[in-house]
PDB file of N, CA and C in Angstrom:
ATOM      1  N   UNK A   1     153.749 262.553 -62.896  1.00  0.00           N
ATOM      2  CA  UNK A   1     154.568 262.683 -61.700  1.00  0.00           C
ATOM      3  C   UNK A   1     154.127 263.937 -60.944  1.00  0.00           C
ATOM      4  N   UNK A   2     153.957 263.872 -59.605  1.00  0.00           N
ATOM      5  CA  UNK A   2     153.433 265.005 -58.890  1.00  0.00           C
ATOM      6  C   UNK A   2     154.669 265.300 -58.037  1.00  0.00           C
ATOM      7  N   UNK A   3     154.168 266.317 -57.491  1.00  0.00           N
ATOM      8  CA  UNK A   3     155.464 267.020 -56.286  1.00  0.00           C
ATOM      9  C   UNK A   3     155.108 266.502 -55.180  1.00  0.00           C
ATOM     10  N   UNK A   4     155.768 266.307 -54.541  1.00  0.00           N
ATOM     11  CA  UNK A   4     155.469 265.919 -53.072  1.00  0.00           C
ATOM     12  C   UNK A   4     154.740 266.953 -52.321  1.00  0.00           C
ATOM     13  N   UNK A   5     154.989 268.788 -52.582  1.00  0.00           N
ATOM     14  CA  UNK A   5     153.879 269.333 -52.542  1.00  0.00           C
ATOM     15  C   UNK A   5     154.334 270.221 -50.917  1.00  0.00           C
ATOM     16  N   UNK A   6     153.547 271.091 -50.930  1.00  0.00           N
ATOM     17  CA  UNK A   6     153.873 271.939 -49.443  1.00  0.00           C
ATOM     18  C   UNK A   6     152.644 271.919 -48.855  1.00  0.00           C
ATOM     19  N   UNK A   7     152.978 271.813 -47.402  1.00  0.00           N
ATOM     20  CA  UNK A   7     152.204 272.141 -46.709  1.00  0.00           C
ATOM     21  C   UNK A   7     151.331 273.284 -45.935  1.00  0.00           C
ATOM     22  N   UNK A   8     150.538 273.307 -45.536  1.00  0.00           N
ATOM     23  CA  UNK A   8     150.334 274.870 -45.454  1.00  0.00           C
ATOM     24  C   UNK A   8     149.106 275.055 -43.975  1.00  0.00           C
ATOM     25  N   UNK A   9     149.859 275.077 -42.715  1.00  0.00           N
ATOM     26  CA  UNK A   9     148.718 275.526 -41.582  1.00  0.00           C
ATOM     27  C   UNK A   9     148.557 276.528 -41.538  1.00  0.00           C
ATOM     28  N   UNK A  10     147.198 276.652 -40.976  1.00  0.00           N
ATOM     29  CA  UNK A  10     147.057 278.207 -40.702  1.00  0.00           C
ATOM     30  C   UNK A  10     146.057 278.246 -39.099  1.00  0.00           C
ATOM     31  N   UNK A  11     146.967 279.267 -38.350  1.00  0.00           N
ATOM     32  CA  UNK A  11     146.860 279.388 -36.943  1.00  0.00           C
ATOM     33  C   UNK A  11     146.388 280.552 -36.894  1.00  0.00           C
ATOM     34  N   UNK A  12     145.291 280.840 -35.706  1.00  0.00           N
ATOM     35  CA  UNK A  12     145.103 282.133 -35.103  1.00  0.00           C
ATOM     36  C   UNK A  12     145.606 282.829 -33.798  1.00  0.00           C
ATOM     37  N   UNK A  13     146.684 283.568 -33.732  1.00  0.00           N
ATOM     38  CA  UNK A  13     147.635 283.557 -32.727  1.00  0.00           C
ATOM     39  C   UNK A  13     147.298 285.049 -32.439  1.00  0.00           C
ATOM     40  N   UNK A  14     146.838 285.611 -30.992  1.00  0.00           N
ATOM     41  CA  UNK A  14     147.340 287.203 -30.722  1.00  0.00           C
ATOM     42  C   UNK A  14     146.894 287.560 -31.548  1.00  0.00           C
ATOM     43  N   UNK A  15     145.530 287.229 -32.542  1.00  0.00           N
ATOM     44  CA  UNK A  15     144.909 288.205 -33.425  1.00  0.00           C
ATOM     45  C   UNK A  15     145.447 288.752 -34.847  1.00  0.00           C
ATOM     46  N   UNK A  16     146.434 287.423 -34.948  1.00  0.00           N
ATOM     47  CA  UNK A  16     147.367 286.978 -36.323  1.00  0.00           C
ATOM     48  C   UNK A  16     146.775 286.396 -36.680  1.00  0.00           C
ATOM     49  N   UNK A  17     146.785 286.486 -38.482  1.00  0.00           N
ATOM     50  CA  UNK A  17     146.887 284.404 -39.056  1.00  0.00           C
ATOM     51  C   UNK A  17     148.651 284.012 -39.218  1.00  0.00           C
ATOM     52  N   UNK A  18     148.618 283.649 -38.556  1.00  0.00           N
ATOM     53  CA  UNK A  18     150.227 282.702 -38.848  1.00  0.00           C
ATOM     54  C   UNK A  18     149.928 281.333 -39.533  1.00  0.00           C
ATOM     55  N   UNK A  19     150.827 281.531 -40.661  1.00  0.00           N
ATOM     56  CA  UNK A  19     150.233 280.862 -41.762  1.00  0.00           C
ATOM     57  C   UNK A  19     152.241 280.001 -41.713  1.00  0.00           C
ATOM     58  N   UNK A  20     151.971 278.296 -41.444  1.00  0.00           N
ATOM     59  CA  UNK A  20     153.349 277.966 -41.336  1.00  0.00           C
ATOM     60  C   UNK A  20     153.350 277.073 -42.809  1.00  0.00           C
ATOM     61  N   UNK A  21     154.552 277.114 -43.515  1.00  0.00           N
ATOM     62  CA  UNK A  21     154.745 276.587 -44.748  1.00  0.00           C
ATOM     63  C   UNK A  21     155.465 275.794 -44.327  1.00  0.00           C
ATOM     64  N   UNK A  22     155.513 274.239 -45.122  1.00  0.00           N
ATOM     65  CA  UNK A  22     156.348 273.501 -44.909  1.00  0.00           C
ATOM     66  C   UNK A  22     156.265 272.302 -46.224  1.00  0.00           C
ATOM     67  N   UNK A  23     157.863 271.436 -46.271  1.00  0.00           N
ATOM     68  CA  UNK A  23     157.851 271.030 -47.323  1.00  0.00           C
ATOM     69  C   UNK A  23     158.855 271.737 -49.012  1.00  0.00           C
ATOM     70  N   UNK A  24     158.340 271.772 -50.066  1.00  0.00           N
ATOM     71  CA  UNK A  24     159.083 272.312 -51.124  1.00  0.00           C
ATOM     72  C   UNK A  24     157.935 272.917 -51.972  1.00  0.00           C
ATOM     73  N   UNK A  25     158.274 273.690 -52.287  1.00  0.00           N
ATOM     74  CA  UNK A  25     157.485 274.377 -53.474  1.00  0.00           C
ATOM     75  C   UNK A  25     157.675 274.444 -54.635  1.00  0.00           C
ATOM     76  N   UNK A  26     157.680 273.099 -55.539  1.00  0.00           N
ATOM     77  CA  UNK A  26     158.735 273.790 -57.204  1.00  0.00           C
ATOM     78  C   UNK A  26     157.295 273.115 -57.855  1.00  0.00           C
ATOM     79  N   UNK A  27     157.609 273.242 -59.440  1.00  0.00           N
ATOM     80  CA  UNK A  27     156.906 272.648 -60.709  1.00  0.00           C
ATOM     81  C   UNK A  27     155.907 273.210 -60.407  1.00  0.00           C
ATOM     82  N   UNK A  28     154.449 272.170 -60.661  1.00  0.00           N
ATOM     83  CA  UNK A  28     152.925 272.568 -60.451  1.00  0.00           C
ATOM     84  C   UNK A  28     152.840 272.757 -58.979  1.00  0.00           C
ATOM     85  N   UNK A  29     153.540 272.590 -58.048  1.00  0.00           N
ATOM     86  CA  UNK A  29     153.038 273.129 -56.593  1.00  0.00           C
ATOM     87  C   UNK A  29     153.227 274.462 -56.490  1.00  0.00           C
ATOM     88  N   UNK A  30     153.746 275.450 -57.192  1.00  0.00           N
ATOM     89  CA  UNK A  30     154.019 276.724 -57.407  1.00  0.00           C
ATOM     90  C   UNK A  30     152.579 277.406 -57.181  1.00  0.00           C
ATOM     91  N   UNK A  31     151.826 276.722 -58.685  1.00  0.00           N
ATOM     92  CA  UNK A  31     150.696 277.192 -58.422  1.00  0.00           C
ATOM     93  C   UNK A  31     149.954 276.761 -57.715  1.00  0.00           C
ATOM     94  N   UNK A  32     149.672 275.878 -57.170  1.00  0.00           N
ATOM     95  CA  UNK A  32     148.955 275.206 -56.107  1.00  0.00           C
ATOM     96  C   UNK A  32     149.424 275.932 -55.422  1.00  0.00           C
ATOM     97  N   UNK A  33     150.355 276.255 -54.703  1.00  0.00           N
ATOM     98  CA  UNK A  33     151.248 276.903 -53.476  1.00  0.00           C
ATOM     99  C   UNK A  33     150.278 278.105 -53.665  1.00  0.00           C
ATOM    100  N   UNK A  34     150.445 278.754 -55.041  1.00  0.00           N
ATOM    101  CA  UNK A  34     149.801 280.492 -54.994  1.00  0.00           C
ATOM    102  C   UNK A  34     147.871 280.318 -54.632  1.00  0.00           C
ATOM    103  N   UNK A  35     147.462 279.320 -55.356  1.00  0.00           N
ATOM    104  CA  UNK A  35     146.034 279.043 -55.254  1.00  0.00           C
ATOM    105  C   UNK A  35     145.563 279.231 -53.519  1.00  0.00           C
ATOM    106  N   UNK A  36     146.501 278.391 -53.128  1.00  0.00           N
ATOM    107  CA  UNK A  36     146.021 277.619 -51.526  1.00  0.00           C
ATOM    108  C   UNK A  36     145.829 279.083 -50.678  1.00  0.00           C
ATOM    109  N   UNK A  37     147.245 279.777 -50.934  1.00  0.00           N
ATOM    110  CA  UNK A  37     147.576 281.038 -49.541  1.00  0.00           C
ATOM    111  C   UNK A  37     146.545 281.823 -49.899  1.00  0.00           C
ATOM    112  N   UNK A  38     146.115 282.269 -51.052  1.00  0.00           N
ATOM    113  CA  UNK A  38     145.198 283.127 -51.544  1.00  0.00           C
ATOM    114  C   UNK A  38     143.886 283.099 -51.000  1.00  0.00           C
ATOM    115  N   UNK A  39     143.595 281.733 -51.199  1.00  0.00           N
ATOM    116  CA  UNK A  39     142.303 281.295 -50.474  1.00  0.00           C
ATOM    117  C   UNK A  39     142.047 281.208 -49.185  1.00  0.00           C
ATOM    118  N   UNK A  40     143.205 281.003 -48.623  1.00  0.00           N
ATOM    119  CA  UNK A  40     143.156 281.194 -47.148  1.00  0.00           C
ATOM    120  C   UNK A  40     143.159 282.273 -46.619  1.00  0.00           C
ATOM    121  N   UNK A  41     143.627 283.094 -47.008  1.00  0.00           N
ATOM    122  CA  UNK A  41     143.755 284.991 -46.629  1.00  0.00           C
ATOM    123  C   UNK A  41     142.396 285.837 -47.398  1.00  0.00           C
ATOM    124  N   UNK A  42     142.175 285.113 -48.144  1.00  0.00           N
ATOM    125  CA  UNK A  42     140.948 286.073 -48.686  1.00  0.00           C
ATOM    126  C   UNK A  42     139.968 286.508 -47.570  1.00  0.00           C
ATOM    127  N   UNK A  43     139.564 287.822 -47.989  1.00  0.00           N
ATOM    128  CA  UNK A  43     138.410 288.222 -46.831  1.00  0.00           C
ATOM    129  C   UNK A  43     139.017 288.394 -45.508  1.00  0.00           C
ATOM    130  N   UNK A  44     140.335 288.127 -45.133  1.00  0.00           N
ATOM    131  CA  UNK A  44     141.357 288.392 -43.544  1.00  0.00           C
ATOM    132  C   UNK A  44     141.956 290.051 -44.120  1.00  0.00           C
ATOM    133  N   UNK A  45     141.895 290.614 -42.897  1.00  0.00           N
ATOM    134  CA  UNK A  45     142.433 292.043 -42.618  1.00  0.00           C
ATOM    135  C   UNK A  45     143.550 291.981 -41.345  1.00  0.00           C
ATOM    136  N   UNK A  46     143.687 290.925 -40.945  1.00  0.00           N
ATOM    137  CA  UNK A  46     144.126 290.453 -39.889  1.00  0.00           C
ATOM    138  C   UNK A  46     146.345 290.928 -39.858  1.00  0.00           C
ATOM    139  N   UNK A  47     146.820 291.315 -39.818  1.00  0.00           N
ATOM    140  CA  UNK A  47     147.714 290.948 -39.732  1.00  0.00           C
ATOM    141  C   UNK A  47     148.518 289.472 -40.046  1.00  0.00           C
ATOM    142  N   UNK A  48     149.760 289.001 -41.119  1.00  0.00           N
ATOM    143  CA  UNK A  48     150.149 287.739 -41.672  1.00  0.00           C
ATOM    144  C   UNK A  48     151.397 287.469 -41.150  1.00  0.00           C
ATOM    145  N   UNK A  49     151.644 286.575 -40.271  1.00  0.00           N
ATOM    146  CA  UNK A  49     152.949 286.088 -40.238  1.00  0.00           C
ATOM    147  C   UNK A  49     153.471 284.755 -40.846  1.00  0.00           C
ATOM    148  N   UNK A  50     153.684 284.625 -42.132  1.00  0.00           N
ATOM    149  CA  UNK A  50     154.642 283.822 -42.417  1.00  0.00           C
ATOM    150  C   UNK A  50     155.870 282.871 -41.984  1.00  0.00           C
ATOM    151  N   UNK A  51     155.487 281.867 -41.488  1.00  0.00           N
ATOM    152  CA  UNK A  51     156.189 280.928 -40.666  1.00  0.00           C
ATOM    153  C   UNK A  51     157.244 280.103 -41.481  1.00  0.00           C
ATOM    154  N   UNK A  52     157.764 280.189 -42.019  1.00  0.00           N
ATOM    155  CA  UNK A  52     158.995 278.871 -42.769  1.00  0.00           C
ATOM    156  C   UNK A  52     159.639 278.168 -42.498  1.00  0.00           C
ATOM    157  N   UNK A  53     159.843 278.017 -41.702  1.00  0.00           N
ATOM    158  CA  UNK A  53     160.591 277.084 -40.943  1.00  0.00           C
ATOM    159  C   UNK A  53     160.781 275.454 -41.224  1.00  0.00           C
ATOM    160  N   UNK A  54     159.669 275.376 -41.684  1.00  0.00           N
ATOM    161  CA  UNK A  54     159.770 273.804 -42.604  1.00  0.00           C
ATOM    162  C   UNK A  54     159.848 273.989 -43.625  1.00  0.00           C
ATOM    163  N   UNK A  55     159.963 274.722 -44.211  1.00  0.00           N
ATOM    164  CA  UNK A  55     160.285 275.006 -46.027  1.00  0.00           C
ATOM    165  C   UNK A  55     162.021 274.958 -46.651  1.00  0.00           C
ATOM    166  N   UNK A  56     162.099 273.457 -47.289  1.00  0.00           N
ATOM    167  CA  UNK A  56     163.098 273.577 -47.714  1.00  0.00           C
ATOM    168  C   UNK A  56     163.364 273.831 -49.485  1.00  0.00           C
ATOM    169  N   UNK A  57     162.590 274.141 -50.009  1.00  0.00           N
ATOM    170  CA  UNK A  57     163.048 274.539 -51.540  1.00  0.00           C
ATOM    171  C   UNK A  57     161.812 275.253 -51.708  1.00  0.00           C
ATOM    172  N   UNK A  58     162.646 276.950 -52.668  1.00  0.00           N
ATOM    173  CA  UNK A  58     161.310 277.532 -53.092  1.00  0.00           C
ATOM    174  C   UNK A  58     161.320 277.858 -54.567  1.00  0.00           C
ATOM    175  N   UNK A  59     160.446 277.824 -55.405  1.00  0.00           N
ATOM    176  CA  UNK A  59     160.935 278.295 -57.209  1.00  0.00           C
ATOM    177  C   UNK A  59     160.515 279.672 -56.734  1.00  0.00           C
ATOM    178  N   UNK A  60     160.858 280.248 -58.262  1.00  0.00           N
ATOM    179  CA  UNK A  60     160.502 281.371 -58.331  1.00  0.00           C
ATOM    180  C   UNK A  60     158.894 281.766 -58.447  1.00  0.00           C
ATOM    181  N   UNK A  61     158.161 281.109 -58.527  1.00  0.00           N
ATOM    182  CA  UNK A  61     156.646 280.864 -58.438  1.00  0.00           C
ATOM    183  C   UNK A  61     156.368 281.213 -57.246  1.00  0.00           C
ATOM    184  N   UNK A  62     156.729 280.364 -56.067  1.00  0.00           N
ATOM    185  CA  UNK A  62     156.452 280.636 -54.757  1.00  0.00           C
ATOM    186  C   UNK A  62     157.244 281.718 -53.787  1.00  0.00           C
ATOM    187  N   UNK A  63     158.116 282.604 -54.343  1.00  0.00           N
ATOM    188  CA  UNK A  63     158.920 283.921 -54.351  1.00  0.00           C
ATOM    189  C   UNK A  63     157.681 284.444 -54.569  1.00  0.00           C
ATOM    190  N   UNK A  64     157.286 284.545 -55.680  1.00  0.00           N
ATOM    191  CA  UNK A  64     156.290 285.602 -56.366  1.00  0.00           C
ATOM    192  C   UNK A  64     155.149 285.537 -55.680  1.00  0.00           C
ATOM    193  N   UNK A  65     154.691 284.426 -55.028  1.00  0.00           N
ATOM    194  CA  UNK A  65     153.205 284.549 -54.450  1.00  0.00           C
ATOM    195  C   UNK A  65     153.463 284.890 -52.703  1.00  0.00           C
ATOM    196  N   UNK A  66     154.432 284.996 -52.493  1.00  0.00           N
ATOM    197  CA  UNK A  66     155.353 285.627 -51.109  1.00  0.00           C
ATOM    198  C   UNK A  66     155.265 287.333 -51.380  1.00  0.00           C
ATOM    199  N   UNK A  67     155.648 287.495 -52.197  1.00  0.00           N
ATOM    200  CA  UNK A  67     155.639 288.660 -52.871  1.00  0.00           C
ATOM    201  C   UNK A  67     154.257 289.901 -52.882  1.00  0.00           C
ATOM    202  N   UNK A  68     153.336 288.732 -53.545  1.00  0.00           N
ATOM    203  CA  UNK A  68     151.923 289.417 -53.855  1.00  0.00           C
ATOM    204  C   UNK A  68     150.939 289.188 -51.980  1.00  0.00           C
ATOM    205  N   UNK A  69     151.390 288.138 -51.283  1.00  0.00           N
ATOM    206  CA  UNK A  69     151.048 288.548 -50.395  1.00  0.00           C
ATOM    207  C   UNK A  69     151.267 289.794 -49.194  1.00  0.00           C
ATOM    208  N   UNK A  70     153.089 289.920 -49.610  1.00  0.00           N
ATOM    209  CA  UNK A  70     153.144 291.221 -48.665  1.00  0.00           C
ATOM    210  C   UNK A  70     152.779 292.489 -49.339  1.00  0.00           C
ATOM    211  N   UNK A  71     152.475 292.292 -50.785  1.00  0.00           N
ATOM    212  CA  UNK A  71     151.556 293.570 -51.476  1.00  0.00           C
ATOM    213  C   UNK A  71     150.309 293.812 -51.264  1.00  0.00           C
ATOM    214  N   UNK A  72     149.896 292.277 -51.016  1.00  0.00           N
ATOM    215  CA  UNK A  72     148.124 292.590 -50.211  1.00  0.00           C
ATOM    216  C   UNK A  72     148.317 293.190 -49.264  1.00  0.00           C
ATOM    217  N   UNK A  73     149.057 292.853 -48.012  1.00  0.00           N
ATOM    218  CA  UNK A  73     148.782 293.596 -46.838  1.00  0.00           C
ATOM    219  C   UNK A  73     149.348 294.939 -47.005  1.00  0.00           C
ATOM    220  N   UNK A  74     150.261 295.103 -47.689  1.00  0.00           N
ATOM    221  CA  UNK A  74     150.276 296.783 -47.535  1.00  0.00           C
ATOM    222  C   UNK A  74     149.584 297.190 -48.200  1.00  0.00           C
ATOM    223  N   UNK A  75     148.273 296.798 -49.243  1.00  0.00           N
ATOM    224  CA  UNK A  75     147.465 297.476 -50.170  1.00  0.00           C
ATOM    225  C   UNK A  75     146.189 297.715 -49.027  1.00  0.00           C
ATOM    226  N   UNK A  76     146.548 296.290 -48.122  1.00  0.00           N
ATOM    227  CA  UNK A  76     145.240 297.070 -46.635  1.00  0.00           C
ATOM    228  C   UNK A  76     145.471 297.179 -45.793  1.00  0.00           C
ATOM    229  N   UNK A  77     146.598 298.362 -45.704  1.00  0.00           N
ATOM    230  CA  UNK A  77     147.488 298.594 -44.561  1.00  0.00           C
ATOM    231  C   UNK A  77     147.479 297.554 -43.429  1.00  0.00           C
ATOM    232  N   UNK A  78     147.590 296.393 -43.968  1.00  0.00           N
ATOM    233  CA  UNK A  78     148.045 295.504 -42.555  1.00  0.00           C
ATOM    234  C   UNK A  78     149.317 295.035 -42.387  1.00  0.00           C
ATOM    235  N   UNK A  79     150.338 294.570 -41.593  1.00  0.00           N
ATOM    236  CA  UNK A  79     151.145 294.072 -41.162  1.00  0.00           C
ATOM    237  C   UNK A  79     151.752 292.724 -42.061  1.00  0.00           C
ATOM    238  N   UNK A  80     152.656 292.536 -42.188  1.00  0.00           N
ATOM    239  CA  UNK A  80     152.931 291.417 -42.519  1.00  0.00           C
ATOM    240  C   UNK A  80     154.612 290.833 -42.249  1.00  0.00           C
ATOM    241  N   UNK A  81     154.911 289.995 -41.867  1.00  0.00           N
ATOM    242  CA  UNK A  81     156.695 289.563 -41.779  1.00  0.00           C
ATOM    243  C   UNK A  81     156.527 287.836 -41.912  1.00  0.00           C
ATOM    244  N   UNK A  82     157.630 287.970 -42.019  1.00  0.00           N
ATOM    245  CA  UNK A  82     158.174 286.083 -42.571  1.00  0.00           C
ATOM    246  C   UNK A  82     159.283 286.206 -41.426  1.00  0.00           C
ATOM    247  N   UNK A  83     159.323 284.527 -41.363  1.00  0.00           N
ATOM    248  CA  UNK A  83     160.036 284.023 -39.614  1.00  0.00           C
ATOM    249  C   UNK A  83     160.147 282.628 -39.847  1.00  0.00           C
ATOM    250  N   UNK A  84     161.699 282.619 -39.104  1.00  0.00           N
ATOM    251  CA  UNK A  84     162.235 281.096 -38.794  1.00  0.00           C
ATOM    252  C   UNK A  84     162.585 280.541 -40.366  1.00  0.00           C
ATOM    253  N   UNK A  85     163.275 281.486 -41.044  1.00  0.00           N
ATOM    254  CA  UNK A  85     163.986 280.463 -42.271  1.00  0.00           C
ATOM    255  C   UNK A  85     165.390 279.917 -42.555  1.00  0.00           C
ATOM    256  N   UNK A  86     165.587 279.031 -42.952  1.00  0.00           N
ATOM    257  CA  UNK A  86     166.675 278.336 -43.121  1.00  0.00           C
ATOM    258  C   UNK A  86     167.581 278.714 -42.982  1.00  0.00           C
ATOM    259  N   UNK A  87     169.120 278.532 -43.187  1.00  0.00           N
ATOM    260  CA  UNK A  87     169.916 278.936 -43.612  1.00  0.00           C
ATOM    261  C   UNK A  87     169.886 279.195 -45.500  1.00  0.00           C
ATOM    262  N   UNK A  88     169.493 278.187 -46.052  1.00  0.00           N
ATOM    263  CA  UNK A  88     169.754 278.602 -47.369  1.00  0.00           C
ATOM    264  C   UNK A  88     167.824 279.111 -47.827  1.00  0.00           C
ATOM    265  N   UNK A  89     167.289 279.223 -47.187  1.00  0.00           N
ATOM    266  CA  UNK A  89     165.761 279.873 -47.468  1.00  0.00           C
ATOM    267  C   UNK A  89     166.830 281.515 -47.014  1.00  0.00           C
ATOM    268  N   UNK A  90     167.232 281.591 -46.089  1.00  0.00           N
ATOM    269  CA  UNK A  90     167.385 283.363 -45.581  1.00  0.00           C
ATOM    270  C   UNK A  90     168.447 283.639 -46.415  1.00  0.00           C
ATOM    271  N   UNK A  91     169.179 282.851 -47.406  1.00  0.00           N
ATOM    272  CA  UNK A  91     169.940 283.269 -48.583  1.00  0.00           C
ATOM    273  C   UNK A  91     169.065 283.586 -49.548  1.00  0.00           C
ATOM    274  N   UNK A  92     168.177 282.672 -49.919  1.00  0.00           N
ATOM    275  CA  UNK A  92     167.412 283.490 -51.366  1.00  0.00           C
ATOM    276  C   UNK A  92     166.300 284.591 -51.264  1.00  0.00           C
ATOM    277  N   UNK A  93     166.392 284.493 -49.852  1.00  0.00           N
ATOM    278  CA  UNK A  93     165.580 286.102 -49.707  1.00  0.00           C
ATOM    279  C   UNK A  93     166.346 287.371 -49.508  1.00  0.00           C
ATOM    280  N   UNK A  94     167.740 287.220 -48.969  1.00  0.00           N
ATOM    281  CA  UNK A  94     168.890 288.293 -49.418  1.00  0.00           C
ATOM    282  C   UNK A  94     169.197 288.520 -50.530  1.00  0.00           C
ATOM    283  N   UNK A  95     169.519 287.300 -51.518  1.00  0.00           N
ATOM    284  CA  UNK A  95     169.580 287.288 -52.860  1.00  0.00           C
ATOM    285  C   UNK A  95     168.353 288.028 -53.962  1.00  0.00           C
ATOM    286  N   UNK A  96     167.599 287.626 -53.696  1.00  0.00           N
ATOM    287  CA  UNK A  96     166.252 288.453 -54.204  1.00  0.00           C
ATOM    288  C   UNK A  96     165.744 290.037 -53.134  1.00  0.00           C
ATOM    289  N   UNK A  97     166.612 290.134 -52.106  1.00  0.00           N
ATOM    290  CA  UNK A  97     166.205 291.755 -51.105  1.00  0.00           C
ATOM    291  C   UNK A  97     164.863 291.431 -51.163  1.00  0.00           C
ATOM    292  N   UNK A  98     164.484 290.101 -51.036  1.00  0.00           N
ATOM    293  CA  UNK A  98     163.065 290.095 -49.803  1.00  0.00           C
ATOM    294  C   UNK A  98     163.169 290.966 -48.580  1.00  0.00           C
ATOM    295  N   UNK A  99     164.688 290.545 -47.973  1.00  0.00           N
ATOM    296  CA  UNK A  99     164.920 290.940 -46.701  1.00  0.00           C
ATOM    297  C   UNK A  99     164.729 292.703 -46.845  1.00  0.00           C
ATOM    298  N   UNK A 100     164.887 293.201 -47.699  1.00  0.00           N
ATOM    299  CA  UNK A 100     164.573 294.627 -47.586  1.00  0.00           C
ATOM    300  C   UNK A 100     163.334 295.281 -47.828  1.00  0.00           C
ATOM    301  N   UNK A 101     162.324 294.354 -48.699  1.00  0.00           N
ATOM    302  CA  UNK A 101     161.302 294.895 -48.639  1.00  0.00           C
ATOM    303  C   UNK A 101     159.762 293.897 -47.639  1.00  0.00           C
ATOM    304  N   UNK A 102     160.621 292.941 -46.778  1.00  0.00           N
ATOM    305  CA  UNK A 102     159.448 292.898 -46.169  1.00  0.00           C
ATOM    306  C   UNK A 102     160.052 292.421 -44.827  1.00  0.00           C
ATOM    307  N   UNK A 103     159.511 292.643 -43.950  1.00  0.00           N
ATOM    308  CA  UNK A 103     160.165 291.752 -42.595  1.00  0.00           C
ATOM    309  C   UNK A 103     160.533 290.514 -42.354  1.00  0.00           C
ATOM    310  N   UNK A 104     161.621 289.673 -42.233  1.00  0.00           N
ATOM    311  CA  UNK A 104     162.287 288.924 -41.895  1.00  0.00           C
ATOM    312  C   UNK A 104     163.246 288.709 -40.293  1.00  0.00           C
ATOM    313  N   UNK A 105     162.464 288.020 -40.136  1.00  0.00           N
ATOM    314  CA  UNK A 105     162.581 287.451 -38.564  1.00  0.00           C
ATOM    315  C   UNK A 105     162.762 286.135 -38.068  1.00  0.00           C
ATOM    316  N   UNK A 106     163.918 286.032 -36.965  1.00  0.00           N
ATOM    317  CA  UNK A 106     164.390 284.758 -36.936  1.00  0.00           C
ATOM    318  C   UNK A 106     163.292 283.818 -36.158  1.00  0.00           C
ATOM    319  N   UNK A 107     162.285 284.339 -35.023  1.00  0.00           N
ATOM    320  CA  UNK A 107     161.301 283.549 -34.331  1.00  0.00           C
ATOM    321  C   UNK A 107     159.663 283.561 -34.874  1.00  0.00           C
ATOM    322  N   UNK A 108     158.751 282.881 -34.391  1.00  0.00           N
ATOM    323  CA  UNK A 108     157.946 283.189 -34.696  1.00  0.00           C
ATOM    324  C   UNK A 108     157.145 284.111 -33.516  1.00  0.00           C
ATOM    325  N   UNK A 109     157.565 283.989 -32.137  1.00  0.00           N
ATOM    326  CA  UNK A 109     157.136 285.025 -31.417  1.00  0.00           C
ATOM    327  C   UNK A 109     157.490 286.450 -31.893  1.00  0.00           C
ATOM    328  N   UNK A 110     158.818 287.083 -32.295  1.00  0.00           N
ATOM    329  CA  UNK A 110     159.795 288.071 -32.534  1.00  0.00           C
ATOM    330  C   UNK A 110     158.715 288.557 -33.356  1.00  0.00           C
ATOM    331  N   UNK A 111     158.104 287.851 -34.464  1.00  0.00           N
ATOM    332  CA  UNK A 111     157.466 287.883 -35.937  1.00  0.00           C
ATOM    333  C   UNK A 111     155.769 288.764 -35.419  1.00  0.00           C
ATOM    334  N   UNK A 112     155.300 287.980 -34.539  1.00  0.00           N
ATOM    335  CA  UNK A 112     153.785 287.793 -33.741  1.00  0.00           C
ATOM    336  C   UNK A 112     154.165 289.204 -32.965  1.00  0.00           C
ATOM    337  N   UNK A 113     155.123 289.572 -32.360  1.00  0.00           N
ATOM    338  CA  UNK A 113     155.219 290.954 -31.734  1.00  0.00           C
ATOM    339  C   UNK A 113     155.804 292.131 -32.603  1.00  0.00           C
ATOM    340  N   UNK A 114     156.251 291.914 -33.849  1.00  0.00           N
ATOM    341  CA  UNK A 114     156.301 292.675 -34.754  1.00  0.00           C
ATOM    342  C   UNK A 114     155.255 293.166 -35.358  1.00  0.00           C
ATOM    343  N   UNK A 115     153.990 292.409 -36.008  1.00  0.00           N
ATOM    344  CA  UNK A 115     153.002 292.794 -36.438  1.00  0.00           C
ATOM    345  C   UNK A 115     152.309 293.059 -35.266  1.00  0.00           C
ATOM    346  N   UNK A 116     151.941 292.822 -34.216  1.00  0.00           N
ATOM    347  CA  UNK A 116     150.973 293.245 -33.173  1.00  0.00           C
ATOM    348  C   UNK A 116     151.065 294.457 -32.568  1.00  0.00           C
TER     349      UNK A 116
END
């Protein structure tokens, strides 16, 4: 049985990667989830905005690789914020004080003029 699995674009906006998630993230898509973003950001210095807005379920797997990405960018001093989440996505990032250690923003423009 597989997951139905998340989706994952990635845009070049204003000299961003805005990277939009969508879909669920649990079981083996966790790691798939961590594999995919990794690979896509590797070798970018770029500033990351995190788009969610289609993301309706996250495990704690895909917390954690949310996590290690806003540790990359502050390990190369770049920018990074998350934008446009749910009502119950912007609960488990209060619940876990995502919201305090990384930017959380309701638009994705708001997000794109934050890091820029």
């Amino acid at each position: 049985m597989s997951d139905a699995g998340v989706k994952i674009q990635v845009d070049q906006l204003k000299g961003v990667l805005v990277i939009s998630i969508s879909g669920e993230i649990k079981g083996l898509g966790g790691r798939e989830f961590h594999r995919e973003i990794f690979q896509k950001i590797h070798g970018q210095d770029a500033p990351i905005v995190l788009d969610l807005e289609g993301l309706t379920y996250i495990n704690s797997m895909g917390l954690r690789s949310i996590l290690l990405v806003a540790k990359r960018q502050q390990d190369n001093k770049a920018k990074f914020a998350v934008c446009s989440l749910s009502g119950p996505m912007r609960e488990i990032f209060e619940i876990t004080c995502f919201d305090r250690i990384m930017s959380v923003l309701d638009s994705r423009a708001e997000a794109i003029a934050t890091v820029t």
